[in-house]
Protein backbone atom coordinates (compact mmCIF):
# COMPACT_ATOMS: atom_id res chain seq x y z
CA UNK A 1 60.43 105.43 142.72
CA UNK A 2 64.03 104.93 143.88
CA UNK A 3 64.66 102.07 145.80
CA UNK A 4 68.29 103.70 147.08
CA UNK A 5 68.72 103.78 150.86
CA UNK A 6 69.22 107.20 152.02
CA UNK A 7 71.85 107.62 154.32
CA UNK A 8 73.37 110.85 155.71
CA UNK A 9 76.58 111.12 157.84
CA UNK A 10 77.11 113.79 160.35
CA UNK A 11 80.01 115.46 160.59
CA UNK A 12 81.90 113.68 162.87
CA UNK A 13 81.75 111.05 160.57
CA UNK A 14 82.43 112.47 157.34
CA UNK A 15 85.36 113.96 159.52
CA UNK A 16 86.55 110.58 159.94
CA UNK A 17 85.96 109.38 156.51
CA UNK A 18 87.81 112.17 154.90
CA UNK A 19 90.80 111.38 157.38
CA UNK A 20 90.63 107.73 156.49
CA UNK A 21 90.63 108.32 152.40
CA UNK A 22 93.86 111.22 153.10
CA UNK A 23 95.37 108.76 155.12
CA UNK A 24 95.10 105.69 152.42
CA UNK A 25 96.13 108.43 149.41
CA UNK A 26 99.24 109.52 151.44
CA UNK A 27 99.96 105.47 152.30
CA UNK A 28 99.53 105.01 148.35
CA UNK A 29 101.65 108.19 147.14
CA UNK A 30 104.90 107.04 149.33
CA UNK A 31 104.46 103.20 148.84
CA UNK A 32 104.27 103.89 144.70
CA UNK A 33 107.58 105.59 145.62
CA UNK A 34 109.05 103.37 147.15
CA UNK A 35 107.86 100.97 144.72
CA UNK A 36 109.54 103.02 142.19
CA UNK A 37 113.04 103.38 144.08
CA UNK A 38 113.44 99.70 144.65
CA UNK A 39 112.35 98.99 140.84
CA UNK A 40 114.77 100.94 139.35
CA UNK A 41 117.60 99.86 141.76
CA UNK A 42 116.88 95.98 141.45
CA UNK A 43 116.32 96.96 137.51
CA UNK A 44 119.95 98.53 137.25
CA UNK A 45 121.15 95.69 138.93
CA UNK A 46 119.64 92.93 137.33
CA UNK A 47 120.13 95.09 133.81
CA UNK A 48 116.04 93.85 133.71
CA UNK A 49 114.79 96.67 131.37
CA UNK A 50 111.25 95.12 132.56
CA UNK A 51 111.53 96.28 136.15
CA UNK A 52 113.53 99.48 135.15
CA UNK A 53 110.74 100.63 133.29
CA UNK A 54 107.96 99.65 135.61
CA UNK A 55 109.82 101.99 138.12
CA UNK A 56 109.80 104.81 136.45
CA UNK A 57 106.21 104.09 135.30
CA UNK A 58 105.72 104.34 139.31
CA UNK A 59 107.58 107.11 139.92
CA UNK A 60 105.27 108.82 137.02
CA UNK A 61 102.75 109.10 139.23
CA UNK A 62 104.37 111.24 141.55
CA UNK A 63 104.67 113.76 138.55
CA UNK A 64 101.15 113.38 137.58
CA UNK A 65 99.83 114.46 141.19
CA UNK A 66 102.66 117.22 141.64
CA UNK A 67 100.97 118.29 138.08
CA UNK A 68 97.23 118.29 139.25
CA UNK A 69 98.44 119.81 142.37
CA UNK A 70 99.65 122.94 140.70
CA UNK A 71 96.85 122.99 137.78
CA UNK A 72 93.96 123.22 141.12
CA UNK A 73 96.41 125.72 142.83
CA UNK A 74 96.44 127.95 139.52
CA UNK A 75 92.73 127.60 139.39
CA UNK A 76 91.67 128.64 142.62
CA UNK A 77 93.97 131.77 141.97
CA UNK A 78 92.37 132.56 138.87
CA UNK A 79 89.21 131.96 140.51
CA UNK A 80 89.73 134.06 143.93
CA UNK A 81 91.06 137.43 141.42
CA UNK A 82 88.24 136.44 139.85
CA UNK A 83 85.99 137.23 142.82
CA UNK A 84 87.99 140.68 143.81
């Protein structure tokens, strides 16, 4: 027998939770850019190869959701011709 606790939201709250976690992945998207920006600009400046790099490895990210973003668009095209 599970021993979980069972707990179901309603949907004002799951509402609020998705807001929260969109909220905290659009706070995490721009602050990795910015992270990224002042990387490579203190890495140029400094000539620190170090911080260069961890800048662009930042700004990476921002290429790997734009990525995602259009692989899930292109599925749920395939996927709605699918249904016609």
């Amino acid at each position: 027998m599970c021993t979980c606790l069972r707990y179901t939201l309603n949907m004002n709250q799951q509402t609020q939770y998705f807001q929260y976690a969109l909220w905290l992945a659009f706070f995490t998207i721009f602050y990795n850019a910015a992270e990224g920006l002042i990387s490579i600009y203190i890495g140029i400046q400094d000539e620190a190869l170090t911080l260069f790099g961890f800048g662009i490895d930042s700004l990476g990210t921002l290429g790997l959701i734009y990525y995602s973003y259009q692989k899930g668009k292109e599925s749920f095209e395939k996927a709605a011709e699918l249904e016609d």
